[in-house]
N, C-alpha and C. Protein backbone atom coordinates (compact mmCIF):
# COMPACT_ATOMS: atom_id res chain seq x y z
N UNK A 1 16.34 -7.97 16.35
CA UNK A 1 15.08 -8.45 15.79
C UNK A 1 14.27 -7.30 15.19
N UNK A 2 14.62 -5.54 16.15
CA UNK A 2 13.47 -4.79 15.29
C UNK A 2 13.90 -4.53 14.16
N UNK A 3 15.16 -4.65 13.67
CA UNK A 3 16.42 -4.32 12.26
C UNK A 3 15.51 -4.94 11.67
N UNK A 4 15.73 -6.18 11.85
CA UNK A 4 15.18 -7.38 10.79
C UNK A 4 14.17 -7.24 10.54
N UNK A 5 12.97 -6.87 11.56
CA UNK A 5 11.32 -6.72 10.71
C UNK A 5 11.37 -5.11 10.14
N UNK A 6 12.17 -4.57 9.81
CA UNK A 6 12.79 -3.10 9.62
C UNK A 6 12.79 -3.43 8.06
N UNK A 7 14.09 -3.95 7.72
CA UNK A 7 14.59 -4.53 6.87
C UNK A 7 13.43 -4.96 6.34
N UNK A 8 12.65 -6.21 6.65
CA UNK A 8 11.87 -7.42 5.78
C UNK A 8 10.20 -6.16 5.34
N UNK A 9 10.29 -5.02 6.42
CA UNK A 9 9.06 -4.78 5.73
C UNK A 9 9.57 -3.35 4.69
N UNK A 10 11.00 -2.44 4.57
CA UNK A 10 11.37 -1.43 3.75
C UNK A 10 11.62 -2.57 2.45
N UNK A 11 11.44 -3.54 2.35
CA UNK A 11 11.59 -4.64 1.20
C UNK A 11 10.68 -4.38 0.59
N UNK A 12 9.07 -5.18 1.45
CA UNK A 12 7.70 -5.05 1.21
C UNK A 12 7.31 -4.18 0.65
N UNK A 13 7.44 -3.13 1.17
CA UNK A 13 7.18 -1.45 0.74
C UNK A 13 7.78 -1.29 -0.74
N UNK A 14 8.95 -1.36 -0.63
CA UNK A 14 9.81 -0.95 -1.94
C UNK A 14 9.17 -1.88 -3.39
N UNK A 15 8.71 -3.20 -2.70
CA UNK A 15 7.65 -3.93 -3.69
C UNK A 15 6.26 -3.55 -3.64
N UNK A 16 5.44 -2.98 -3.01
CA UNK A 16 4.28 -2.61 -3.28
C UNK A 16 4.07 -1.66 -3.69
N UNK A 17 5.31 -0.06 -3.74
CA UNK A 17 5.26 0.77 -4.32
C UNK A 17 5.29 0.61 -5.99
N UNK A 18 6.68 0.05 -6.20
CA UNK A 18 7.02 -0.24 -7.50
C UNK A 18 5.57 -0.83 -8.35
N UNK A 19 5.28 -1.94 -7.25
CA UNK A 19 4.08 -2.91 -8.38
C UNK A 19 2.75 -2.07 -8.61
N UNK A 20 2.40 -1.22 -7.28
CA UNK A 20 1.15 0.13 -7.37
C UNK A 20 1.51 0.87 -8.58
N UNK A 21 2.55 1.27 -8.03
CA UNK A 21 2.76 2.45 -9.55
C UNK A 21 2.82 2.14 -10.89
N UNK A 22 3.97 1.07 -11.07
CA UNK A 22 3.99 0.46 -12.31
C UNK A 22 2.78 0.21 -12.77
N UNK A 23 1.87 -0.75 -12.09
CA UNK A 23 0.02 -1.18 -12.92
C UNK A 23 -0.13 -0.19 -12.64
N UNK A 24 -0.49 1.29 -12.06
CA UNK A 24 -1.07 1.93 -12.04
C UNK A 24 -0.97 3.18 -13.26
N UNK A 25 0.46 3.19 -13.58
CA UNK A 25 0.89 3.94 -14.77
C UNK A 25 0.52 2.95 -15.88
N UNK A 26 0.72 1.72 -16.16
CA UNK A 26 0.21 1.22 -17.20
C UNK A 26 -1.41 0.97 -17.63
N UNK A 27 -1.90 1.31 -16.51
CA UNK A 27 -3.41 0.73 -16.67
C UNK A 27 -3.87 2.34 -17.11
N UNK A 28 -3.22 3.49 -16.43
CA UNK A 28 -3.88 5.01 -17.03
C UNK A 28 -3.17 5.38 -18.54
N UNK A 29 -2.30 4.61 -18.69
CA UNK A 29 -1.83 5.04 -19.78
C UNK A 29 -2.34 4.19 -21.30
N UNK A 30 -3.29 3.18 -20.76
CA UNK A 30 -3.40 1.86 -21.38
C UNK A 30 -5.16 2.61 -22.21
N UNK A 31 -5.88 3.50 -21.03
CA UNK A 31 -7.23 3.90 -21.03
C UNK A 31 -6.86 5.26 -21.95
N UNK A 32 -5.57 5.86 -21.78
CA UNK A 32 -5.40 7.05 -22.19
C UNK A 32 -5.35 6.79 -23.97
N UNK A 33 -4.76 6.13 -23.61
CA UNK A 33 -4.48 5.78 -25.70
C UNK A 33 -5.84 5.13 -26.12
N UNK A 34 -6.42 4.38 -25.35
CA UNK A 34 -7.78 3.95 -26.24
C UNK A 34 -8.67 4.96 -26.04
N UNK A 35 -8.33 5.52 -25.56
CA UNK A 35 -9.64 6.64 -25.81
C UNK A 35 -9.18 7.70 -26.83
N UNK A 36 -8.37 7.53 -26.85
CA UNK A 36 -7.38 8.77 -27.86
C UNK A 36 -7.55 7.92 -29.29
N UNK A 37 -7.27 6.81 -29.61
CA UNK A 37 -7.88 5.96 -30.68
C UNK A 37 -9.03 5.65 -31.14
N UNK A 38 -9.56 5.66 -29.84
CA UNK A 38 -11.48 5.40 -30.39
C UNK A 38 -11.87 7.06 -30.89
N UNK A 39 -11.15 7.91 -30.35
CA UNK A 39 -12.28 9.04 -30.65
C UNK A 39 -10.92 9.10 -32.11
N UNK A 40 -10.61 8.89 -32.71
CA UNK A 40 -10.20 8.98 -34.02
C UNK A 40 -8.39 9.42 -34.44
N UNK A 41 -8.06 9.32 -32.87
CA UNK A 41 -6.49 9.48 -33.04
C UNK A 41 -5.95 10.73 -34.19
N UNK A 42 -6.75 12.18 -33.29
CA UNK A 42 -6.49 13.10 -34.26
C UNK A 42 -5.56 14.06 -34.16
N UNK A 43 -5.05 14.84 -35.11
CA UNK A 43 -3.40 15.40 -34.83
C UNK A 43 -3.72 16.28 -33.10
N UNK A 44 -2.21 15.76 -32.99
CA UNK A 44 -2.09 16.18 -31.19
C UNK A 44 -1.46 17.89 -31.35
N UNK A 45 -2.07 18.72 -30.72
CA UNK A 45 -1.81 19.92 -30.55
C UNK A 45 -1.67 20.31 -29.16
N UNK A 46 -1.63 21.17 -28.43
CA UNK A 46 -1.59 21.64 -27.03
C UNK A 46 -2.70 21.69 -26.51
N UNK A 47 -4.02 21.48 -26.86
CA UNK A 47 -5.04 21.30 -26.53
C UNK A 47 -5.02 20.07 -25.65
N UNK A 48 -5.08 18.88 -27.48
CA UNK A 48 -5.09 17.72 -27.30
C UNK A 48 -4.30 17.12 -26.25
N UNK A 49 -2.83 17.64 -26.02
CA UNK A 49 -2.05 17.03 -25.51
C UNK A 49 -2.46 17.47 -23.75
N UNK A 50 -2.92 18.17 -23.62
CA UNK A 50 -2.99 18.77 -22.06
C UNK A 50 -4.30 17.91 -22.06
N UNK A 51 -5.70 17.17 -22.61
CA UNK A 51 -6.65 17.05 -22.42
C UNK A 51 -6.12 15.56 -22.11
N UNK A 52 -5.21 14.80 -22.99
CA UNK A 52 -4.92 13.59 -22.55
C UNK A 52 -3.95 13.45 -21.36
N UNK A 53 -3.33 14.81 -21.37
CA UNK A 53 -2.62 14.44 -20.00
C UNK A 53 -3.35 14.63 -18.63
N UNK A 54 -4.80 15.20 -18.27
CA UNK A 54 -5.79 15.31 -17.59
C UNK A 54 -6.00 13.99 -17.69
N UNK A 55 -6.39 13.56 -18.74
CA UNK A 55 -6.72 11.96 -18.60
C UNK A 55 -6.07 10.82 -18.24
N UNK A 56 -5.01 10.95 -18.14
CA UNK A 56 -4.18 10.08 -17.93
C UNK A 56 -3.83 10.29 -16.45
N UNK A 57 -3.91 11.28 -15.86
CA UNK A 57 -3.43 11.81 -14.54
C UNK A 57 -5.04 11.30 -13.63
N UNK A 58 -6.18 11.53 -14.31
CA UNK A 58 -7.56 10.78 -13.28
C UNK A 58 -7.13 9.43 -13.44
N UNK A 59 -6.77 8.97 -14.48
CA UNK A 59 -6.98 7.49 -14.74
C UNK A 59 -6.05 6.82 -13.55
N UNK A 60 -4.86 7.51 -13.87
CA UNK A 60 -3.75 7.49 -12.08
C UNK A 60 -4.28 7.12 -11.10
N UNK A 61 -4.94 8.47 -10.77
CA UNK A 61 -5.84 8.76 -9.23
C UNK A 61 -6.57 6.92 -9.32
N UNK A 62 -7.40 7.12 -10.29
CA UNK A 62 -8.20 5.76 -9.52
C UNK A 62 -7.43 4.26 -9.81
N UNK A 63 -7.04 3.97 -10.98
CA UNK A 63 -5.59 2.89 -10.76
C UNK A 63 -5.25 2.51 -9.66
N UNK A 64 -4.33 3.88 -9.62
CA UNK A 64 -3.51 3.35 -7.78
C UNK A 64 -4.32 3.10 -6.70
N UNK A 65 -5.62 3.82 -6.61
CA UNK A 65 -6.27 3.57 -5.32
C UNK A 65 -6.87 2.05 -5.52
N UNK A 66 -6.73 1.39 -6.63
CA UNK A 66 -7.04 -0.29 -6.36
C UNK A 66 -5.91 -0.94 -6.45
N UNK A 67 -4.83 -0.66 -7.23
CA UNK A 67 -3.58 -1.44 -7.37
C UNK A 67 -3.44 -1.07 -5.61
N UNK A 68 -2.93 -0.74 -5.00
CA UNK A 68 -2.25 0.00 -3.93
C UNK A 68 -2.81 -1.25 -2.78
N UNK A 69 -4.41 -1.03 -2.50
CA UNK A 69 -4.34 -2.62 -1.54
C UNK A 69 -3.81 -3.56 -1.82
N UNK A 70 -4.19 -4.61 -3.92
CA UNK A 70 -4.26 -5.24 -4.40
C UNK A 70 -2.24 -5.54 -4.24
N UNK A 71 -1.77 -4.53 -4.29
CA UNK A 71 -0.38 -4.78 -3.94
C UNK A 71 0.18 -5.34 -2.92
N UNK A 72 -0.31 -4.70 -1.86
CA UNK A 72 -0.34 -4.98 -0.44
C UNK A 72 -1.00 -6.68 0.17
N UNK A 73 -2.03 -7.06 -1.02
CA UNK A 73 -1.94 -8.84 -0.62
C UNK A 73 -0.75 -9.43 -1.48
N UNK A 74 -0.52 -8.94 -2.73
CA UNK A 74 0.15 -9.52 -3.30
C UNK A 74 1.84 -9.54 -2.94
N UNK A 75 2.13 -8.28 -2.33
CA UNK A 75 2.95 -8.14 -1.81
C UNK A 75 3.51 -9.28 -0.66
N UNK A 76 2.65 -9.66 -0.11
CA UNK A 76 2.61 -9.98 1.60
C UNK A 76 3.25 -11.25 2.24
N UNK A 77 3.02 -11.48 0.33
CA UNK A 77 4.30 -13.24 0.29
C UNK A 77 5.66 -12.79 0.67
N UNK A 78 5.82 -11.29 0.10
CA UNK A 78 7.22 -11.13 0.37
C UNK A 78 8.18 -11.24 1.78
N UNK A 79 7.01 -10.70 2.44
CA UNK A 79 7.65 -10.72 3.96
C UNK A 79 7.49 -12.28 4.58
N UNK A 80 7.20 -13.47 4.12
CA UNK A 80 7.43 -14.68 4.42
C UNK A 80 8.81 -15.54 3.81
N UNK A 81 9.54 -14.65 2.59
CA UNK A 81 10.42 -15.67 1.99
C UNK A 81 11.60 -14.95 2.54
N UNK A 82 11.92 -13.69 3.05
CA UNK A 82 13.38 -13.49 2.59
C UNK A 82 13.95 -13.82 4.36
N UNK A 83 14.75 -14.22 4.71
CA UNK A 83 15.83 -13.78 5.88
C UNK A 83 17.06 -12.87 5.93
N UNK A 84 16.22 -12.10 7.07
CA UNK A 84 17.22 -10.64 7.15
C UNK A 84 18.12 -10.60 8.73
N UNK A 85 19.14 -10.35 8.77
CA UNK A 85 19.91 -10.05 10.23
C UNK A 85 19.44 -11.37 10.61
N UNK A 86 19.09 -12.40 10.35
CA UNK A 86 19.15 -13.79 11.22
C UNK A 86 17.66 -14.14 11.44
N UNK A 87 16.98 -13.53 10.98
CA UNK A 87 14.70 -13.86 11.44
C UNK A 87 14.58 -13.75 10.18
N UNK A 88 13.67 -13.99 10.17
CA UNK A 88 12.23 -13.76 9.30
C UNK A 88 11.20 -14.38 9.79
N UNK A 89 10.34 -13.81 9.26
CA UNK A 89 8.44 -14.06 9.69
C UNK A 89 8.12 -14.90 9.12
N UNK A 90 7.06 -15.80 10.47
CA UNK A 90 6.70 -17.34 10.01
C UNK A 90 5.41 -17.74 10.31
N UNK A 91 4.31 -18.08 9.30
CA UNK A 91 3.26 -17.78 9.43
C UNK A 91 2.76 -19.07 10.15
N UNK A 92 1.93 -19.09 11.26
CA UNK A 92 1.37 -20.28 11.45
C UNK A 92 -0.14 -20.19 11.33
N UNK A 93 -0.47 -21.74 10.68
CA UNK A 93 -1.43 -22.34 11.55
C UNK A 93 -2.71 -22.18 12.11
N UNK A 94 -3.61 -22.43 12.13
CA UNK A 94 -4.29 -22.12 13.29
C UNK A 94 -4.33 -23.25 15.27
N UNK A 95 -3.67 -24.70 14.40
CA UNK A 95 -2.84 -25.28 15.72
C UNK A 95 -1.25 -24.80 15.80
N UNK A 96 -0.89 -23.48 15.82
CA UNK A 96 0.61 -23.64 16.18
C UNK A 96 1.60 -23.99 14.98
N UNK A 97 1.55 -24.33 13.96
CA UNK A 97 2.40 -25.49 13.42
C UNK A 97 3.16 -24.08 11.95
N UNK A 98 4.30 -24.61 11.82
CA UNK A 98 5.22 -23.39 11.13
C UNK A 98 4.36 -24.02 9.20
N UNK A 99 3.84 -23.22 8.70
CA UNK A 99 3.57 -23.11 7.23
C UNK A 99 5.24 -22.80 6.46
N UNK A 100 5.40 -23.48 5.77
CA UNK A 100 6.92 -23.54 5.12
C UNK A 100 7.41 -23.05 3.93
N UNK A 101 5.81 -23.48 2.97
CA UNK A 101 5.81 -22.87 2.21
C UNK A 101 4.23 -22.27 2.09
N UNK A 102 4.56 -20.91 1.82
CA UNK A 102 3.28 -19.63 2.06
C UNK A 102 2.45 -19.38 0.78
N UNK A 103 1.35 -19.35 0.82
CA UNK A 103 0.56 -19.58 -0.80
C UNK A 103 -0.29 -18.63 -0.30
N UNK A 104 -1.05 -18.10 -0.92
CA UNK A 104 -1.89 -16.67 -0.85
C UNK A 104 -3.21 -17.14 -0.38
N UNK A 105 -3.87 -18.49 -0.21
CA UNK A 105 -4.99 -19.00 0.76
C UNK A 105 -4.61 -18.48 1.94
N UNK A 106 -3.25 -19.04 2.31
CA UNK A 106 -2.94 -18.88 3.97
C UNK A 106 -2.55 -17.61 4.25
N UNK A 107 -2.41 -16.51 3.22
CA UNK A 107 -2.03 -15.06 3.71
C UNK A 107 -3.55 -14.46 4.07
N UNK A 108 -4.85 -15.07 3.45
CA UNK A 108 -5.83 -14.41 3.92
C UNK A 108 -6.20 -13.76 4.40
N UNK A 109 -6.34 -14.73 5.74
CA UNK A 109 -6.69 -14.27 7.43
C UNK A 109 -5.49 -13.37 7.88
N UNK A 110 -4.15 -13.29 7.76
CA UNK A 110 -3.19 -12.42 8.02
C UNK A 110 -3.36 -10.74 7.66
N UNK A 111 -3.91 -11.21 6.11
CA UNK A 111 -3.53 -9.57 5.15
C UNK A 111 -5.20 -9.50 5.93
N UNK A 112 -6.11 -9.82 5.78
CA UNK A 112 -7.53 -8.99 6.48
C UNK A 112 -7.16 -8.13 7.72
N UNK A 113 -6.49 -9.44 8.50
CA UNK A 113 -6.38 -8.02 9.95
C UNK A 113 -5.64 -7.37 9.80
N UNK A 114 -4.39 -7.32 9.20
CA UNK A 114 -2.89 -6.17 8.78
C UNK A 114 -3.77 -5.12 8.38
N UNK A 115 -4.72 -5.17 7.10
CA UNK A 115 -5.12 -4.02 6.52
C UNK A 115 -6.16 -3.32 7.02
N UNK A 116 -7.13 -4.45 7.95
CA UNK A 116 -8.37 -3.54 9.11
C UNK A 116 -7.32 -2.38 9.29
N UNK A 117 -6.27 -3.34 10.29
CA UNK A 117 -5.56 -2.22 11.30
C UNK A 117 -5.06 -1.13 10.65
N UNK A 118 -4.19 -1.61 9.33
CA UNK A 118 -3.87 -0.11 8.89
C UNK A 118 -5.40 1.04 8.42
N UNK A 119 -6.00 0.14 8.61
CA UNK A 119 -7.13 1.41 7.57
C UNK A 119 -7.31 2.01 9.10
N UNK A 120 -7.63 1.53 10.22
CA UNK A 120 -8.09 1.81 11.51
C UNK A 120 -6.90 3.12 12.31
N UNK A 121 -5.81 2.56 12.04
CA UNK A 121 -4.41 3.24 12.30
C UNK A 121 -4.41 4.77 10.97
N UNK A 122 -4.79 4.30 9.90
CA UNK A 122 -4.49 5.84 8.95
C UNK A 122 -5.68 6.50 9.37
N UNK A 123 -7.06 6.42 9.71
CA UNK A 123 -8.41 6.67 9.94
C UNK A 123 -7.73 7.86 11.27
N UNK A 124 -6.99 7.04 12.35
CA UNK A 124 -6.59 7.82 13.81
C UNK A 124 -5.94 8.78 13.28
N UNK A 125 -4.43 8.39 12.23
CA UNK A 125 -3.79 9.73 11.67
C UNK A 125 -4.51 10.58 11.02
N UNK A 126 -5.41 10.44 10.43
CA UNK A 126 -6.38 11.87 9.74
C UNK A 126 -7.08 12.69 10.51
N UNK A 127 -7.24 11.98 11.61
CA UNK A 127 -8.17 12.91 12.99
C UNK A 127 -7.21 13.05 13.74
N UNK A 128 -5.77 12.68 14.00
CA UNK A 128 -4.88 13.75 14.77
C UNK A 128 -4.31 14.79 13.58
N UNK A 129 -4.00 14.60 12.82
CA UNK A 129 -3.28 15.52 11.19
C UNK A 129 -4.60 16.62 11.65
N UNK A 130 -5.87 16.36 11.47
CA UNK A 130 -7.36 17.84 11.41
C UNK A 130 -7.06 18.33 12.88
N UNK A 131 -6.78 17.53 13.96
CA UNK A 131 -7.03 18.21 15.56
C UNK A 131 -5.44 18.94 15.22
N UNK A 132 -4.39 18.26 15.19
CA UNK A 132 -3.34 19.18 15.28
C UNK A 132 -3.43 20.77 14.19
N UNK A 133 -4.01 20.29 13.15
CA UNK A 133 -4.59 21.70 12.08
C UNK A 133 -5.29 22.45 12.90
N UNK A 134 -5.89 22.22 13.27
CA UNK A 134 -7.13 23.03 14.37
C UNK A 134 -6.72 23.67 15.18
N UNK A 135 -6.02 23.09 16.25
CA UNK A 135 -5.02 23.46 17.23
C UNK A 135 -3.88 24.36 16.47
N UNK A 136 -3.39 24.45 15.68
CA UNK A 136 -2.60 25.22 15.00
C UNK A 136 -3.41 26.55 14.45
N UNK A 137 -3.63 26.16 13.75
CA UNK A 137 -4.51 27.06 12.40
C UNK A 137 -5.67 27.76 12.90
N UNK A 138 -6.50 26.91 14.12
CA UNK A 138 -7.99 27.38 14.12
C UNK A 138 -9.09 27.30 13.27
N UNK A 139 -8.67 26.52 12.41
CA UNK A 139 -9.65 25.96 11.18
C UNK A 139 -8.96 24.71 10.60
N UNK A 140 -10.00 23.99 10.33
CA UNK A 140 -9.51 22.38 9.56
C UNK A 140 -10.06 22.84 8.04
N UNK A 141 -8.75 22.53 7.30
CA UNK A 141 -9.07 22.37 6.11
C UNK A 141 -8.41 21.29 5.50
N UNK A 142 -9.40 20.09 5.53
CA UNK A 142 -9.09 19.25 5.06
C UNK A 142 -8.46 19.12 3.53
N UNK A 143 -9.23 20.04 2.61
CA UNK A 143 -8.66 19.98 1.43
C UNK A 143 -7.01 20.34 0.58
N UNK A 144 -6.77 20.94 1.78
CA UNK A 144 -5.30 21.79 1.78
C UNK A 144 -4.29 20.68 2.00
N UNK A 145 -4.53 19.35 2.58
CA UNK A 145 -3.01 18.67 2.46
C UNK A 145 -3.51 17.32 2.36
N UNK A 146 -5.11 17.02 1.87
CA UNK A 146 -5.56 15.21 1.79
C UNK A 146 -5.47 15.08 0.70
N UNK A 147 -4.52 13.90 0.14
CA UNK A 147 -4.67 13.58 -1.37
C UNK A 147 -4.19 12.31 -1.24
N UNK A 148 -3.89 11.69 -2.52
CA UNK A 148 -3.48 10.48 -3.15
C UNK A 148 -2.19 9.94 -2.23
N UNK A 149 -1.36 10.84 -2.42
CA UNK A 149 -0.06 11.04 -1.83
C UNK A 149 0.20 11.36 -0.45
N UNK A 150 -0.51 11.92 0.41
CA UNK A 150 -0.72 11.67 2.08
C UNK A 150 -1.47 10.59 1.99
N UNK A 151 -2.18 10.03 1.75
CA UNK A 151 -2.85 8.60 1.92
C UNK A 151 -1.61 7.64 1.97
N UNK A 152 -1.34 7.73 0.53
CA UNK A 152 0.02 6.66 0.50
C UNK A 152 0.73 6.58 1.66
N UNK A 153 1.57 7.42 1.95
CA UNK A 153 2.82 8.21 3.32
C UNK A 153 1.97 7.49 4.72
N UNK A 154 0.64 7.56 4.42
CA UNK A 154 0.02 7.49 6.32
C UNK A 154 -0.47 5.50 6.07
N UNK A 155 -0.56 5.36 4.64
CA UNK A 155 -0.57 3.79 4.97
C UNK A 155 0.33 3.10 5.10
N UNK A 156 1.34 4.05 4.54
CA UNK A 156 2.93 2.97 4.42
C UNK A 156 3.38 3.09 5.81
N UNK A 157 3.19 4.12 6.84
CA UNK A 157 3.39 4.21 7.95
C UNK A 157 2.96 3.39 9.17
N UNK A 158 1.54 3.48 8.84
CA UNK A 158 0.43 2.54 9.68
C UNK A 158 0.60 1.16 9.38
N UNK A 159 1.08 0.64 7.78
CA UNK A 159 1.21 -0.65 7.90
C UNK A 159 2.65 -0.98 8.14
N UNK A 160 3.83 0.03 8.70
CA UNK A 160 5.15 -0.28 9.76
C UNK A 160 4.20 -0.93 11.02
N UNK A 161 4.12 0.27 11.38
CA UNK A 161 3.17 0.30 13.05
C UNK A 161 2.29 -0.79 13.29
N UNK A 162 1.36 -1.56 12.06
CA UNK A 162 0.67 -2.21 12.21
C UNK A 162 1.29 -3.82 12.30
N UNK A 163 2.18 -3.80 11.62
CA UNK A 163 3.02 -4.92 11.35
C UNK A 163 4.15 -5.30 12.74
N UNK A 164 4.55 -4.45 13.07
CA UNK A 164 4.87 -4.55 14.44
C UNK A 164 4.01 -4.85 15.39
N UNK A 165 2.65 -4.55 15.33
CA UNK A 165 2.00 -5.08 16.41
C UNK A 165 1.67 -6.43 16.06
N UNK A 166 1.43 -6.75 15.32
CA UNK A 166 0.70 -7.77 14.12
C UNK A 166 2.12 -9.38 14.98
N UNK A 167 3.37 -8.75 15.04
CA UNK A 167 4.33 -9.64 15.40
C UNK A 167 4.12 -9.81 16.70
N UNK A 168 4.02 -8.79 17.76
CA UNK A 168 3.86 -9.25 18.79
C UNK A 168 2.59 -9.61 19.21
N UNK A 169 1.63 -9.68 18.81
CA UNK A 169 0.09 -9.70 19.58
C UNK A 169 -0.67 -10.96 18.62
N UNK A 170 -0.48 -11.04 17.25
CA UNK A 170 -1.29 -12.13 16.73
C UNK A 170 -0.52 -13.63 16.79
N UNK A 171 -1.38 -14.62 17.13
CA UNK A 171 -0.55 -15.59 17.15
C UNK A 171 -0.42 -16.69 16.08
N UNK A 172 -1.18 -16.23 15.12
CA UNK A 172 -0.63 -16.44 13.35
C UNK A 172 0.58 -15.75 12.73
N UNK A 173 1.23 -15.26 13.64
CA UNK A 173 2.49 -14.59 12.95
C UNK A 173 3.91 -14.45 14.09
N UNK A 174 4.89 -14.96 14.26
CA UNK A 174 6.39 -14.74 14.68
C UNK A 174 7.38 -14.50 14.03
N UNK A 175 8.33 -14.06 14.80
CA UNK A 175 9.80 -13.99 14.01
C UNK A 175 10.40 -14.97 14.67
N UNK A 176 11.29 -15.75 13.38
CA UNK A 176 12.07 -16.83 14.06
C UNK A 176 13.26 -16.75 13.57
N UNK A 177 14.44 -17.55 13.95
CA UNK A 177 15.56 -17.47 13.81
C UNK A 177 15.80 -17.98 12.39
N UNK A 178 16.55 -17.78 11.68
CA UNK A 178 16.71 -18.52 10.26
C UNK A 178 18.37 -18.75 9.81
C-alpha cells in the first residue's frame, strides 16, 4: 500500500512540476516579448539580449510562485483517477459514502488541509535547515541557500509527508483496493 501512494503521488508531482513550469515559462516568456514589442522591438544586441533575459528570468520567479499552488489543486484530480499496485485514493463524503467521480468542488476541503499542512510542514523545514546552519556554521544565513528552488524541493517533500498523513488521519480520504 506505501508503493502505491508512492507511485500515485511521484505521478502527481511529475504533473505539477511539468504544468508549474510549462505556464510558468510561457507566461515569462509571453511578458518578455510584449514588453520587448511595446518598447519598439529594437535591434537585439548583448545589452538588449541580457536585459530581456533578466526579464524573463523575474517574470519566472513570480509565474511559478502562483502556477506552483495553482498546480497543486489542479493537479489533485490526479491522485483520484489512476490505480497503482492494486489501491488508489478515494475521496469521501462528508457521510462516509465513496465519490466516484471527483470534480474540483469536492477536492476543496481536501487540497485546503493538504496545503495548510504542507505550508505548516515546509515552515518546520526552514527552522530546522537555520537551527541545523547555526549548529553547524554558528551563524544563520538565510540568504545563502533560500530560493525558488529549495522552496520547490521542501514542498514537494512536505506534500509526500503530508499526503501520507492526510491517508491515515483524515477521514475524507482512503486507499482502497481497485
Amino acid at each position: 500500500m506505501g508503493r502505491a501512494l508512492l507511485v500515485i503521488w511521484l505521478r502527481w508531482a511529475v504533473w505539477v512540476t511539468l504544468f508549474s513550469l510549462g505556464t510558468a515559462l510561457v507566461v515569462s516568456l509571453g511578458i518578455t516579448l510584449t514588453l520587448y514589442l511595446l518598447k519598439g522591438a529594437v535591434a537585439l544586441d548583448d545589452s538588449i539580449v541580457k536585459a530581456l533575459r533578466e526579464i524573463a528570468l523575474f517574470w519566472f520567479g513570480v509565474s511559478w510562485s502562483v502556477t506552483l499552488p495553482l498546480g497543486t489543486f489542479l493537479g489533485m484530480k490526479q491522485l483520484f483517477v489512476s490505480c497503482r499496485y492494486g489501491y488508489r485514493l478515494q475521496l469521501l463524503t462528508c457521510h462516509g459514502e465513496h465519490i466516484e467521480t471527483v470534480y474540483y468542488n469536492a477536492l476543496v476541503k481536501a487540497w485546503r488541509k493538504w496545503l495548510f499542512l504542507t505550508v505548516w510542514g515546509v515552515a518546520v523545514g526552514v527552522l530546522m535547515i537555520t537551527t541545523l546552519q547555526f549548529v553547524i556554521e554558528g551563524k544563520i544565513l538565510l540568504s545563502s541557500w533560500w530560493n525558488s528552488y529549495s522552496l520547490y524541493v521542501l514542498v514537494m517533500f512536505f506534500s509526500w509527508a503530508t499526503l501520507r498523513l492526510m491517508v491515515q488521519r483524515c477521514p475524507s480520504i482512503e486507499m482502497r483496493r481497485c
